[in-house]
C-alpha atoms as a PDB file:
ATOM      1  CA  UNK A   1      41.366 -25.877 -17.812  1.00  0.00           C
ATOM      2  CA  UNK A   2      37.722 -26.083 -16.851  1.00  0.00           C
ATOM      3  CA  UNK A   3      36.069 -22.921 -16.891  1.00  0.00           C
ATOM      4  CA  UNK A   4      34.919 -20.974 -13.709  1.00  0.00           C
ATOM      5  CA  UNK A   5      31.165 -21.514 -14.086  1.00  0.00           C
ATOM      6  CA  UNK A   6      31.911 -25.696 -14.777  1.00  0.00           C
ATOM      7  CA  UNK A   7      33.876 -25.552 -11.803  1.00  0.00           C
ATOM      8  CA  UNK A   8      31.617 -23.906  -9.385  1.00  0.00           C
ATOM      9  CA  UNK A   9      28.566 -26.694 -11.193  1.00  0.00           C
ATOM     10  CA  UNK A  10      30.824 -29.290  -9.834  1.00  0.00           C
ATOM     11  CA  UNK A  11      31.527 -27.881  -6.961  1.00  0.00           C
ATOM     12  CA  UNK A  12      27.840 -27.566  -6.188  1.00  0.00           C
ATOM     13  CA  UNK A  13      26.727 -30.574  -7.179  1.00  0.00           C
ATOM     14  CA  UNK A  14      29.600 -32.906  -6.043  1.00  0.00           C
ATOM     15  CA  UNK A  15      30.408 -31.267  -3.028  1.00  0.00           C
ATOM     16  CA  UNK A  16      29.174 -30.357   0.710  1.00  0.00           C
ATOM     17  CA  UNK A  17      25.954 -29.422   1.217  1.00  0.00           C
ATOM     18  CA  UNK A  18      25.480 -25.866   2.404  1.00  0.00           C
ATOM     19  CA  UNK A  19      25.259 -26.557   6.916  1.00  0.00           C
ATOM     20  CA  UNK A  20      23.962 -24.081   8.986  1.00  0.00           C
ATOM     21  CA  UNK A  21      25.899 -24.223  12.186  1.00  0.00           C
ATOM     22  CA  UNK A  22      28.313 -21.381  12.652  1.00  0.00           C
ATOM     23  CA  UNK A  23      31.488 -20.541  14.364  1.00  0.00           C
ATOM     24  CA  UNK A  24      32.503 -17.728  16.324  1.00  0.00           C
ATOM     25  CA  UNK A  25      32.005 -14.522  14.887  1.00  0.00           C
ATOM     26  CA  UNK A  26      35.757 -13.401  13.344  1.00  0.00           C
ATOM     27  CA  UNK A  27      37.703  -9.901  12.397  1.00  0.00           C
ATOM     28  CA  UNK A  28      36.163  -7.903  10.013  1.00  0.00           C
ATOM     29  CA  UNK A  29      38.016  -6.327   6.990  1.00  0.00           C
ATOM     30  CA  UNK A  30      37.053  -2.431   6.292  1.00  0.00           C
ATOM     31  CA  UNK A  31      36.049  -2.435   2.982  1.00  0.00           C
ATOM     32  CA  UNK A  32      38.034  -0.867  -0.054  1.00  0.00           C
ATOM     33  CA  UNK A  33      36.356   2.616  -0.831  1.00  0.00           C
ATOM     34  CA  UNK A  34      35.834   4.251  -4.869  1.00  0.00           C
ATOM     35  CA  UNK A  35      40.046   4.631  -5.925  1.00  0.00           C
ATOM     36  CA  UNK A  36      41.702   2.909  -3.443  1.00  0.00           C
ATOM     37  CA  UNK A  37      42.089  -0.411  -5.377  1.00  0.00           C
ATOM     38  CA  UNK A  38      41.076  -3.340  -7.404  1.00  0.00           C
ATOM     39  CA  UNK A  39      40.457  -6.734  -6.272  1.00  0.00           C
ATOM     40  CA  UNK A  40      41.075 -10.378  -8.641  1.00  0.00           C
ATOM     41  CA  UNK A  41      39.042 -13.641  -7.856  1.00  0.00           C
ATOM     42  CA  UNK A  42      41.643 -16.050  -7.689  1.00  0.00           C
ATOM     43  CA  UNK A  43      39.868 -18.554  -9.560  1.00  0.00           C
ATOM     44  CA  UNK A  44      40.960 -16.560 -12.642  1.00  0.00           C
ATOM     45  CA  UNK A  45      44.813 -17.556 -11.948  1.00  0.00           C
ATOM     46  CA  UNK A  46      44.199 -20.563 -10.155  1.00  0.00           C
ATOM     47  CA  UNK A  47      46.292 -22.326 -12.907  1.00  0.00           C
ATOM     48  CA  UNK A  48      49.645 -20.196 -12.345  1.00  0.00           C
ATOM     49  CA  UNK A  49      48.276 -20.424  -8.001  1.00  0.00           C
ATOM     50  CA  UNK A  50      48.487 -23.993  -8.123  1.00  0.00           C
ATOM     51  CA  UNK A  51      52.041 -23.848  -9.478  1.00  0.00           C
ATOM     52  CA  UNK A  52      53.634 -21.352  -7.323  1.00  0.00           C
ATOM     53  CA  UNK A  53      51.081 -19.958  -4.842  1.00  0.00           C
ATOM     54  CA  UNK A  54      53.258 -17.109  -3.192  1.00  0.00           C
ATOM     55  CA  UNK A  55      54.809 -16.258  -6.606  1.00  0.00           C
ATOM     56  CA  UNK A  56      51.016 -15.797  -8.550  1.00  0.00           C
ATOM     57  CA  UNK A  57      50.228 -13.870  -5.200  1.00  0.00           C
ATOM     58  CA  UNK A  58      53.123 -11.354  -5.375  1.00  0.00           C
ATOM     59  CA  UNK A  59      52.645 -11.148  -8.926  1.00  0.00           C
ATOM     60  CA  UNK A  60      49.125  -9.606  -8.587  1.00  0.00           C
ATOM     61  CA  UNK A  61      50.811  -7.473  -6.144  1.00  0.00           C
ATOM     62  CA  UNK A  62      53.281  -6.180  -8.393  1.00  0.00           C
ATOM     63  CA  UNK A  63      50.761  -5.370 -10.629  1.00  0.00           C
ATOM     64  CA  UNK A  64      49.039  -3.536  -8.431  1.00  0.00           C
ATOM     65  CA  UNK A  65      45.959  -5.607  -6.729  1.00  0.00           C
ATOM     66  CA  UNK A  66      45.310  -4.647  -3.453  1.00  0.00           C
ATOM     67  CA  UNK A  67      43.128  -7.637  -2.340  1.00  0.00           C
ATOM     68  CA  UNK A  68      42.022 -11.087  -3.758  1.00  0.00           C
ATOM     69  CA  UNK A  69      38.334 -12.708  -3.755  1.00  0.00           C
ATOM     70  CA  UNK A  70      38.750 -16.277  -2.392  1.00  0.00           C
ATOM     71  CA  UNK A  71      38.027 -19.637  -2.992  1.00  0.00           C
ATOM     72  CA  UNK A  72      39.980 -22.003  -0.337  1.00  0.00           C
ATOM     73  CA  UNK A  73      41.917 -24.973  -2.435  1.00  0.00           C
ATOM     74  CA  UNK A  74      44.174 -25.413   0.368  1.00  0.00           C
ATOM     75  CA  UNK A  75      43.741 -24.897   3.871  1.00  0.00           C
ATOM     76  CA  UNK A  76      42.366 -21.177   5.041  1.00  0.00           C
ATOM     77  CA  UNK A  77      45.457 -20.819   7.167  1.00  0.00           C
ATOM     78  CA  UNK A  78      47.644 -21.325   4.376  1.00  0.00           C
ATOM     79  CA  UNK A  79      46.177 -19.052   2.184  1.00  0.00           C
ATOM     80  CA  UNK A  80      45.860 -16.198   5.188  1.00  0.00           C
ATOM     81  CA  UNK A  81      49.821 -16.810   5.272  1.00  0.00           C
ATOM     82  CA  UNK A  82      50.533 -16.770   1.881  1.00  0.00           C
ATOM     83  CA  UNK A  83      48.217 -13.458   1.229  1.00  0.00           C
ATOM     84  CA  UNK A  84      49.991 -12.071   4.251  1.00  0.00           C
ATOM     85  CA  UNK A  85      53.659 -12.534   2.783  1.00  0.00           C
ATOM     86  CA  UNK A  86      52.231 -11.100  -0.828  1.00  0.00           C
ATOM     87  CA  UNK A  87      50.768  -8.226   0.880  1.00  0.00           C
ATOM     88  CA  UNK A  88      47.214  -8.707  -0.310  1.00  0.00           C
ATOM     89  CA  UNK A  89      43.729  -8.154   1.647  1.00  0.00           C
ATOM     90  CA  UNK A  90      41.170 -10.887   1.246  1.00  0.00           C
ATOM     91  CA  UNK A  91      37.320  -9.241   2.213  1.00  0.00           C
ATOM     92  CA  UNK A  92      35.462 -11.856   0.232  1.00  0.00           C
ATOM     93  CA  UNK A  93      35.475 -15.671  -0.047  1.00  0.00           C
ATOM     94  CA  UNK A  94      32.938 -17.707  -2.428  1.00  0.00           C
ATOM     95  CA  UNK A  95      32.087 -20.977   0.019  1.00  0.00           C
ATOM     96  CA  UNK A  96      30.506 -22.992  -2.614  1.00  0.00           C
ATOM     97  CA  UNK A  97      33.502 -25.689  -2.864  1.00  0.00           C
ATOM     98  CA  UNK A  98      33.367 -25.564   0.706  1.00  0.00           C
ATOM     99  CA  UNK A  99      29.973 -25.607   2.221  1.00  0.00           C
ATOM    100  CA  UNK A 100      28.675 -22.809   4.881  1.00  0.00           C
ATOM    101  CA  UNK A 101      29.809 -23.814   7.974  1.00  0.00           C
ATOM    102  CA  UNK A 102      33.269 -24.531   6.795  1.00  0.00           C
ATOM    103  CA  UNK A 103      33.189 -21.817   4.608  1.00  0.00           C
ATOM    104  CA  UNK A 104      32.106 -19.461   7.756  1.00  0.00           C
ATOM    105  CA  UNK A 105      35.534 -21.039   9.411  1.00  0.00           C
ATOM    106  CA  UNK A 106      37.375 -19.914   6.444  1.00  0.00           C
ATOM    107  CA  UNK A 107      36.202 -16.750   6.312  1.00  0.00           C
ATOM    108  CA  UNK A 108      37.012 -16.173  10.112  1.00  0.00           C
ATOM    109  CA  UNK A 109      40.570 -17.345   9.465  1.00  0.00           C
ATOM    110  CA  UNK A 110      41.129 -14.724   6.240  1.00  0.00           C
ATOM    111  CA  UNK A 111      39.636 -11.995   8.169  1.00  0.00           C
ATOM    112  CA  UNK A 112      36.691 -11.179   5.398  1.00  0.00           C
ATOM    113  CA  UNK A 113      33.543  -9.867   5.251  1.00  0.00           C
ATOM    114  CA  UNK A 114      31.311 -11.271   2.740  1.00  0.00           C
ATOM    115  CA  UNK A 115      30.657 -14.726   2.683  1.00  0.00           C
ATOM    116  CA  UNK A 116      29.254 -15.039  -1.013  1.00  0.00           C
ATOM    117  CA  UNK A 117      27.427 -17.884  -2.976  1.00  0.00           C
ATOM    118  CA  UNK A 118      28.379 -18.607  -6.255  1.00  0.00           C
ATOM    119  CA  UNK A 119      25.410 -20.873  -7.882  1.00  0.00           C
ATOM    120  CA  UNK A 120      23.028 -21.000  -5.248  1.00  0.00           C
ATOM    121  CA  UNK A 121      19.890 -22.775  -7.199  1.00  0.00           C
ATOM    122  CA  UNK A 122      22.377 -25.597  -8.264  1.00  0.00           C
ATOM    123  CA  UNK A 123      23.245 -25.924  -4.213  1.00  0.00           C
ATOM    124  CA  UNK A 124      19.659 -25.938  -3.703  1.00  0.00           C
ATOM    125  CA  UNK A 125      18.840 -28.156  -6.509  1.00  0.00           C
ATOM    126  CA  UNK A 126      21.423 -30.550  -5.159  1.00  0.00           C
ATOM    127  CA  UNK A 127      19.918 -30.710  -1.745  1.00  0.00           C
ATOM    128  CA  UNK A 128      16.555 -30.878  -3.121  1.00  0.00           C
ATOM    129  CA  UNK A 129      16.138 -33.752  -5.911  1.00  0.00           C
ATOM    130  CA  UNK A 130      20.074 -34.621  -6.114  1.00  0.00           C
ATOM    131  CA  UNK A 131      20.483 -33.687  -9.470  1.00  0.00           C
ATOM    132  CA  UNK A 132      19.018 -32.202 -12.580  1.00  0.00           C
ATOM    133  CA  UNK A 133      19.436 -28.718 -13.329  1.00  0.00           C
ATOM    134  CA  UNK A 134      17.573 -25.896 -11.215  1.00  0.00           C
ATOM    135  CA  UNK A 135      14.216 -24.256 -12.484  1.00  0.00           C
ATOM    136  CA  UNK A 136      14.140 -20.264 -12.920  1.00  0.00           C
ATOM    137  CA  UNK A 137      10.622 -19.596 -12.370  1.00  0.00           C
ATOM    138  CA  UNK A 138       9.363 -17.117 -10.217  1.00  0.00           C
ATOM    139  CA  UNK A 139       8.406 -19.511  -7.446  1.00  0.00           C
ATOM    140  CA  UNK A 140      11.593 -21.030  -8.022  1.00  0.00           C
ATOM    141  CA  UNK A 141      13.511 -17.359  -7.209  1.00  0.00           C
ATOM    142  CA  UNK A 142      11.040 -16.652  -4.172  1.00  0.00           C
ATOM    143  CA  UNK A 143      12.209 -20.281  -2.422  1.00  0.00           C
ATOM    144  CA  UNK A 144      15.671 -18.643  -3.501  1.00  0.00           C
ATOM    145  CA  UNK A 145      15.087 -15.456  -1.982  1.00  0.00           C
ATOM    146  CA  UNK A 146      13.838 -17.350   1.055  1.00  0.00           C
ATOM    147  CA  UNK A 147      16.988 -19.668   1.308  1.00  0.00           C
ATOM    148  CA  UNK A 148      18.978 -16.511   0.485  1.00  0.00           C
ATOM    149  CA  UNK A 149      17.843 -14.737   3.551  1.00  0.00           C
ATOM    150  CA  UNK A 150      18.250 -17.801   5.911  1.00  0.00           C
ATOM    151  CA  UNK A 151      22.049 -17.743   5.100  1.00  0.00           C
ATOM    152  CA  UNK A 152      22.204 -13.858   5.489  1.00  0.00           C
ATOM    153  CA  UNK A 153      20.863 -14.486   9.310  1.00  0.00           C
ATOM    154  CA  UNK A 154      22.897 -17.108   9.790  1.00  0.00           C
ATOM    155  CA  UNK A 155      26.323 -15.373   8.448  1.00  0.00           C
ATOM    156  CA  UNK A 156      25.250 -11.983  10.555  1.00  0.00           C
ATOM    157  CA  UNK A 157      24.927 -14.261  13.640  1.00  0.00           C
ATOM    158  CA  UNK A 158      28.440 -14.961  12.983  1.00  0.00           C
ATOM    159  CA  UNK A 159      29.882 -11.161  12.046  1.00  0.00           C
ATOM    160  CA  UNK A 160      29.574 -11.763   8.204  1.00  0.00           C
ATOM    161  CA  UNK A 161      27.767 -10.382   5.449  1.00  0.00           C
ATOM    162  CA  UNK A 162      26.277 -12.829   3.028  1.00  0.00           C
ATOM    163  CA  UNK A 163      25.844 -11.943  -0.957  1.00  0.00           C
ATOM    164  CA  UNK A 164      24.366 -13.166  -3.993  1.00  0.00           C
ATOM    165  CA  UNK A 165      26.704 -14.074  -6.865  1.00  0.00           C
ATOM    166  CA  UNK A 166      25.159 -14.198 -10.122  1.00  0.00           C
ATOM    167  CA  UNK A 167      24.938 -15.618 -13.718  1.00  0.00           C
ATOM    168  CA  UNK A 168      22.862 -15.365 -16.811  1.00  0.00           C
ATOM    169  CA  UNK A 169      20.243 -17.503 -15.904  1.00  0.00           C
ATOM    170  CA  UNK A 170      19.138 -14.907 -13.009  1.00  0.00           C
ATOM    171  CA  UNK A 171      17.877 -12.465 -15.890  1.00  0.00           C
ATOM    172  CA  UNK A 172      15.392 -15.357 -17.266  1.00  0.00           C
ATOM    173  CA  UNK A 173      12.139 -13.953 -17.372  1.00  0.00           C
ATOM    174  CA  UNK A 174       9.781 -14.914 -15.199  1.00  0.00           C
ATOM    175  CA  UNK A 175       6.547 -12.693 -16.332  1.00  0.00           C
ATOM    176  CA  UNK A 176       4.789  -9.238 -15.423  1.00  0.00           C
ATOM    177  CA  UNK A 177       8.549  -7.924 -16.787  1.00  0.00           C
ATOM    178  CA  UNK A 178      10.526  -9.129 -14.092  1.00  0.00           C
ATOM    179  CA  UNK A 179      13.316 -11.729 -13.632  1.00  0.00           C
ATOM    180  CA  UNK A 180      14.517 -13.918 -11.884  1.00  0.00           C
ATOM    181  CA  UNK A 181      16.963 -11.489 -10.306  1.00  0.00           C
ATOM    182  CA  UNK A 182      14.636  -9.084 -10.117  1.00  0.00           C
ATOM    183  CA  UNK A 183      12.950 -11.146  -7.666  1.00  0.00           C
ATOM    184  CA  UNK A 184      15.446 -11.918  -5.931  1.00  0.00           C
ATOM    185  CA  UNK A 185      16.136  -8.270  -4.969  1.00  0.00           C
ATOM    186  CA  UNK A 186      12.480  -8.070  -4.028  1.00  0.00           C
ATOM    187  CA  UNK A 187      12.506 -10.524  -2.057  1.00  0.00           C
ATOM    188  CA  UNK A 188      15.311 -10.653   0.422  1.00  0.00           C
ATOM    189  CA  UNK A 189      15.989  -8.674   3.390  1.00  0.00           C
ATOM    190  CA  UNK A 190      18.217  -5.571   2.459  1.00  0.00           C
ATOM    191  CA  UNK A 191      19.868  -5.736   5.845  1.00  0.00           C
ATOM    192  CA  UNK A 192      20.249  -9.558   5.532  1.00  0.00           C
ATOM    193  CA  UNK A 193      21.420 -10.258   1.641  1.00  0.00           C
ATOM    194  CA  UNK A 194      23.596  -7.952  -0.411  1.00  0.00           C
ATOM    195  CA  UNK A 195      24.553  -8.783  -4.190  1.00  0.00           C
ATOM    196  CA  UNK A 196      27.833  -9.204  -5.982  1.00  0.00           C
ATOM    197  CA  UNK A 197      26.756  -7.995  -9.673  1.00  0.00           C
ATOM    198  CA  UNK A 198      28.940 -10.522 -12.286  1.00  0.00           C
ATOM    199  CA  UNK A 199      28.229  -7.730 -15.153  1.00  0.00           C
ATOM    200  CA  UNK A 200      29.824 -10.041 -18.213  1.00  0.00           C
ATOM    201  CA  UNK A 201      27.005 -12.516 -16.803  1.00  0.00           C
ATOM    202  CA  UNK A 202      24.376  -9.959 -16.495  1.00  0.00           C
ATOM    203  CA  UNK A 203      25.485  -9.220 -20.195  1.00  0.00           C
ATOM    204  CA  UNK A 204      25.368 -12.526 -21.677  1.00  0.00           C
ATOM    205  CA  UNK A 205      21.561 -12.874 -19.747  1.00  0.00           C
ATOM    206  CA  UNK A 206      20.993  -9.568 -22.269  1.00  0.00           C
ATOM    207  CA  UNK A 207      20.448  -6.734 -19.504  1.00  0.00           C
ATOM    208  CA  UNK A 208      22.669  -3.632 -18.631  1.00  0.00           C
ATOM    209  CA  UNK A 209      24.686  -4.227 -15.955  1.00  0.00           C
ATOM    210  CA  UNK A 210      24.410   0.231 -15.095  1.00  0.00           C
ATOM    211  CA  UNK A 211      20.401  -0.143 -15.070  1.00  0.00           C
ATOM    212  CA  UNK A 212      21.225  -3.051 -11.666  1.00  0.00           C
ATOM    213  CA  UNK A 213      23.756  -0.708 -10.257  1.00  0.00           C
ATOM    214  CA  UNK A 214      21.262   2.926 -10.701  1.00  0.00           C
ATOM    215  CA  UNK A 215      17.695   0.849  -9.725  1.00  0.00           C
ATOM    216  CA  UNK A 216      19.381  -0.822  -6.379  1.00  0.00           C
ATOM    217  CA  UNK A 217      21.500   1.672  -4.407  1.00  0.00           C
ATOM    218  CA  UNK A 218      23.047   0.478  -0.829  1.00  0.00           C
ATOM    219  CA  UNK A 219      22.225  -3.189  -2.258  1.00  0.00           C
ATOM    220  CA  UNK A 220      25.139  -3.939  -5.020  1.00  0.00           C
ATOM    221  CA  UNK A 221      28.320  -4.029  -2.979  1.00  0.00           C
ATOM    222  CA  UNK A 222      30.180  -6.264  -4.651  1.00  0.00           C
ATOM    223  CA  UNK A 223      31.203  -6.803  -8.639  1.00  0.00           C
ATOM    224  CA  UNK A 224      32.730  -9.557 -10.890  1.00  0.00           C
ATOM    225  CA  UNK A 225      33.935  -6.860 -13.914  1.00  0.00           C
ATOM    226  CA  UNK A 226      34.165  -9.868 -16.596  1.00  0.00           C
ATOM    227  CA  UNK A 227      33.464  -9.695 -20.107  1.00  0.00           C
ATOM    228  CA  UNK A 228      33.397 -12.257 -23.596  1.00  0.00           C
ATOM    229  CA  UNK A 229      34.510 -12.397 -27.045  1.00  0.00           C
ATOM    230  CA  UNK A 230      31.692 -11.832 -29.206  1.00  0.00           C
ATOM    231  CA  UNK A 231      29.747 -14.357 -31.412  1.00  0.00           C
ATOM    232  CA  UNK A 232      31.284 -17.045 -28.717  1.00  0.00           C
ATOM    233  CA  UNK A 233      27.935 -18.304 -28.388  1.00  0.00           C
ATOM    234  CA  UNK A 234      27.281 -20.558 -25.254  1.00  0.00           C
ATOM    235  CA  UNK A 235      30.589 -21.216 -24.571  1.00  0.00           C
ATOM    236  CA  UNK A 236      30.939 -18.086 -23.879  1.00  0.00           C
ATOM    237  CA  UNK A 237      34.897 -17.512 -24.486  1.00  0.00           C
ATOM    238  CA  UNK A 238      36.374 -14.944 -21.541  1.00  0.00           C
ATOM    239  CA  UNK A 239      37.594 -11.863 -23.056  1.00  0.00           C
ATOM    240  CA  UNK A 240      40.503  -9.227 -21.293  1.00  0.00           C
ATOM    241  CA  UNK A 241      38.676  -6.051 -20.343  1.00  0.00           C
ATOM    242  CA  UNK A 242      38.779  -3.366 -22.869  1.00  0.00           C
ATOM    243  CA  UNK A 243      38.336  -6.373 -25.590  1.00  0.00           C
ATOM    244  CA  UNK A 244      35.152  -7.822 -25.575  1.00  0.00           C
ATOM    245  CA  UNK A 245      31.206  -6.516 -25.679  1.00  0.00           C
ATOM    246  CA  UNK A 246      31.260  -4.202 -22.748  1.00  0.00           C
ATOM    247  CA  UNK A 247      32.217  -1.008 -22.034  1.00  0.00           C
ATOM    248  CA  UNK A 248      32.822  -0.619 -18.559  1.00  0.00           C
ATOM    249  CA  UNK A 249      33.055   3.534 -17.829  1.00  0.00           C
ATOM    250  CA  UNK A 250      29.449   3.898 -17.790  1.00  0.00           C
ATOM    251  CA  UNK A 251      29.078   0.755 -15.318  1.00  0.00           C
ATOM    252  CA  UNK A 252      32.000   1.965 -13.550  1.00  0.00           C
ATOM    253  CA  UNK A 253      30.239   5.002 -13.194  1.00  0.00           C
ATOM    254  CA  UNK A 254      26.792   3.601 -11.982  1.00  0.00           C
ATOM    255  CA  UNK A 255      28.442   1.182  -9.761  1.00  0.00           C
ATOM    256  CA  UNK A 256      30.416   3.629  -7.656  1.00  0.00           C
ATOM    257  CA  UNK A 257      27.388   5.857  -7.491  1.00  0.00           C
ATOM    258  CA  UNK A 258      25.225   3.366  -5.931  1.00  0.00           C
ATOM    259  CA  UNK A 259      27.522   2.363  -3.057  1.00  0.00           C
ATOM    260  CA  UNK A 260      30.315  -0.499  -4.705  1.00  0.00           C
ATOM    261  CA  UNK A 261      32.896  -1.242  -2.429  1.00  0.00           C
ATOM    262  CA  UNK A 262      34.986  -4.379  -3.727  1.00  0.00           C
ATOM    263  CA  UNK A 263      35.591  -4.605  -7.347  1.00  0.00           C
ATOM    264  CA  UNK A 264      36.888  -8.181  -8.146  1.00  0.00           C
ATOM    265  CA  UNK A 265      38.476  -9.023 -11.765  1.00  0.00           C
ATOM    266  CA  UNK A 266      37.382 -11.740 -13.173  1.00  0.00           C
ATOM    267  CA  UNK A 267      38.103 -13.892 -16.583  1.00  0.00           C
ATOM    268  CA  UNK A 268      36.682 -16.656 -17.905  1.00  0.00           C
ATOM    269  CA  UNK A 269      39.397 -18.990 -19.832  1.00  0.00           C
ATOM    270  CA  UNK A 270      40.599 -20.390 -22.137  1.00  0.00           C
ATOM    271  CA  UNK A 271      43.719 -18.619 -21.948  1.00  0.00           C
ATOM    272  CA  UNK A 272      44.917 -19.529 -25.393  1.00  0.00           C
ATOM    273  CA  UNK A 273      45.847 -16.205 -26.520  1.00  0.00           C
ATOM    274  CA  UNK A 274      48.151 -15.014 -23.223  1.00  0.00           C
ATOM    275  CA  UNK A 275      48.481 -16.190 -19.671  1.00  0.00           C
ATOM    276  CA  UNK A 276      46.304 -15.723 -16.868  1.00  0.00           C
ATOM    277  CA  UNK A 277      48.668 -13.587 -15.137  1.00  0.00           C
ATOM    278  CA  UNK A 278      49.025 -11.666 -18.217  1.00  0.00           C
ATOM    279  CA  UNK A 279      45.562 -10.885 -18.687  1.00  0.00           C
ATOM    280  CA  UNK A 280      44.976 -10.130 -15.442  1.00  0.00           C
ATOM    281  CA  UNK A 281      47.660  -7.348 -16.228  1.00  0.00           C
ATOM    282  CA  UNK A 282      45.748  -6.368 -19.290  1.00  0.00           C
ATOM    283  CA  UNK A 283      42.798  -6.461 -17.108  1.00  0.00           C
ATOM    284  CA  UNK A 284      43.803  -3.895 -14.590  1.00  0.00           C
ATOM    285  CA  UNK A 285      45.507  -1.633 -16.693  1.00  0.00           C
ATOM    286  CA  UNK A 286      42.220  -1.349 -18.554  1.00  0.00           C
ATOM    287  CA  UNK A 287      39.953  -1.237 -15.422  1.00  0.00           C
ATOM    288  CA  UNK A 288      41.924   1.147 -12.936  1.00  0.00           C
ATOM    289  CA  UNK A 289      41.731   4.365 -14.663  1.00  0.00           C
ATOM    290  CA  UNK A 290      37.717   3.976 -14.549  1.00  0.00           C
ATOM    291  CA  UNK A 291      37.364   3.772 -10.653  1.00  0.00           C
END
């Protein structure tokens, strides 16, 4: 099983290119407030989803889930159905596997609110020179911010909010003791681009994922709570919360503070040492006492 981060590079750079024409605007899902759940992107189980979507769905249920993050492997409709029949909300969907446009349709037809990217320089890099990977230089995160705030008009246009999705490479420095990131929240619109914090990735890039939450009120809304095994180097082995580098009451803490309102569980594989399904268990039941 391919990793999250390899799928989401193929995704980007084999796939549809981003489109800016929109559908109608669709229903917006309230968001989940501080103790009234935990989310799961579904890329984490997609192995056991692929298998026996309704069964992986109700599973997460069971264990006590209250909404998915999605990426769209089948058709939106089907998914709506199937999270419908598990009981499970669906406020966020990553559109890189999709494109915008279609991914703007999808999001319509689950009834979410964010609209996130998921490697956005690779998208960019893709449209740009066709391949290659992208640069993380200052001018390179100011065309970012720029192309960030383009989708964020285009997805309010169509009753969406758009967000940022991070990994390491964001926290490169770029000089005067900023990053990448930090640009990136400098430069966009607050009322056009919000952030979904991936703190294990913000980790590995070797920043404190509390210091993001505490310095940006009102402009982290989303979170990926992930964390690795240590001394995995750069292949950067997932790790079940509550077993890995991070502790995650003090970002807990900082994150509900400064305005969180999905929390999505997230694990990178392999899954040699239990099942996806069962770490997401071990996942939660680490993680829901802290919100």
């Amino acid at each position: 099983m391919m990793t999250r981060r390899q799928f989401l590079t193929r995704s980007a750079l084999c796939g549809t290119a981003l489109g800016l024409t929109l559908g109608a605007p669709g229903k917006l899902l309230a968001a989940t407030a501080k103790g009234k759940g935990l989310g799961i992107q579904l890329y984490m189980v997609l192995d056991a989803y692929t298998k026996d979507p309704v069964g992986t769905l109700k599973t997460l249920k069971s264990i006590g889930y209250v909404e998915i993050e999605a990426i769209v492997t089948t058709t939106a409709a089907a998914l709506r159905d199937q999270l419908k029949e598990a009981g499970l909300g669906c406020p966020s969907l990553h559109f890189d596997s999709l494109g915008f446009e279609p991914g703007i349709d999808a999001a319509h037809t689950l009834g979410a609110t964010y609209i996130v990217s998921s490697m956005l320089p690779a998208i960019m890099q893709k449209e740009a020179n066709g391949s290659g990977d992208p640069a993380y230089t200052r001018d390179a995160a100011k065309r970012t911010a720029a192309y960030a705030n383009r989708l964020g008009e285009k997805a309010r246009k169509a009753g969406l909010q758009y967000a940022y999705h991070n990994h390491h490479a964001e926290f490169t420095d770029v000089g005067d003791g900023e990053t990448f990131y930090d640009v990136l929240l400098k430069e966009t619109d607050r009322a056009l681009v919000q952030f979904e914090l991936d703190c294990g990735w913000v980790h590995a890039g070797g920043k404190n994922p509390a210091d993001y939450f505490k310095a940006n009120p009102g402009r982290i809304t989303l979170m990926h709570a992930k964390d690795f095994l240590a001394g995995g180097g750069k292949d950067y082995p997932g790790a079940e919360l509550g077993r890995g580098t991070l502790d995650y009451k003090p970002i807990m803490a900082a994150a509900d503070a400064s305005g969180l309102k999905h929390c999505f569980v997230e694990q990178e594989g392999p899954f040699s040492r239990m099942s996806s399904l069962d770490a997401a268990r071990v996942d939660f039941d680490y993680l829901r006492p802290l919100r």
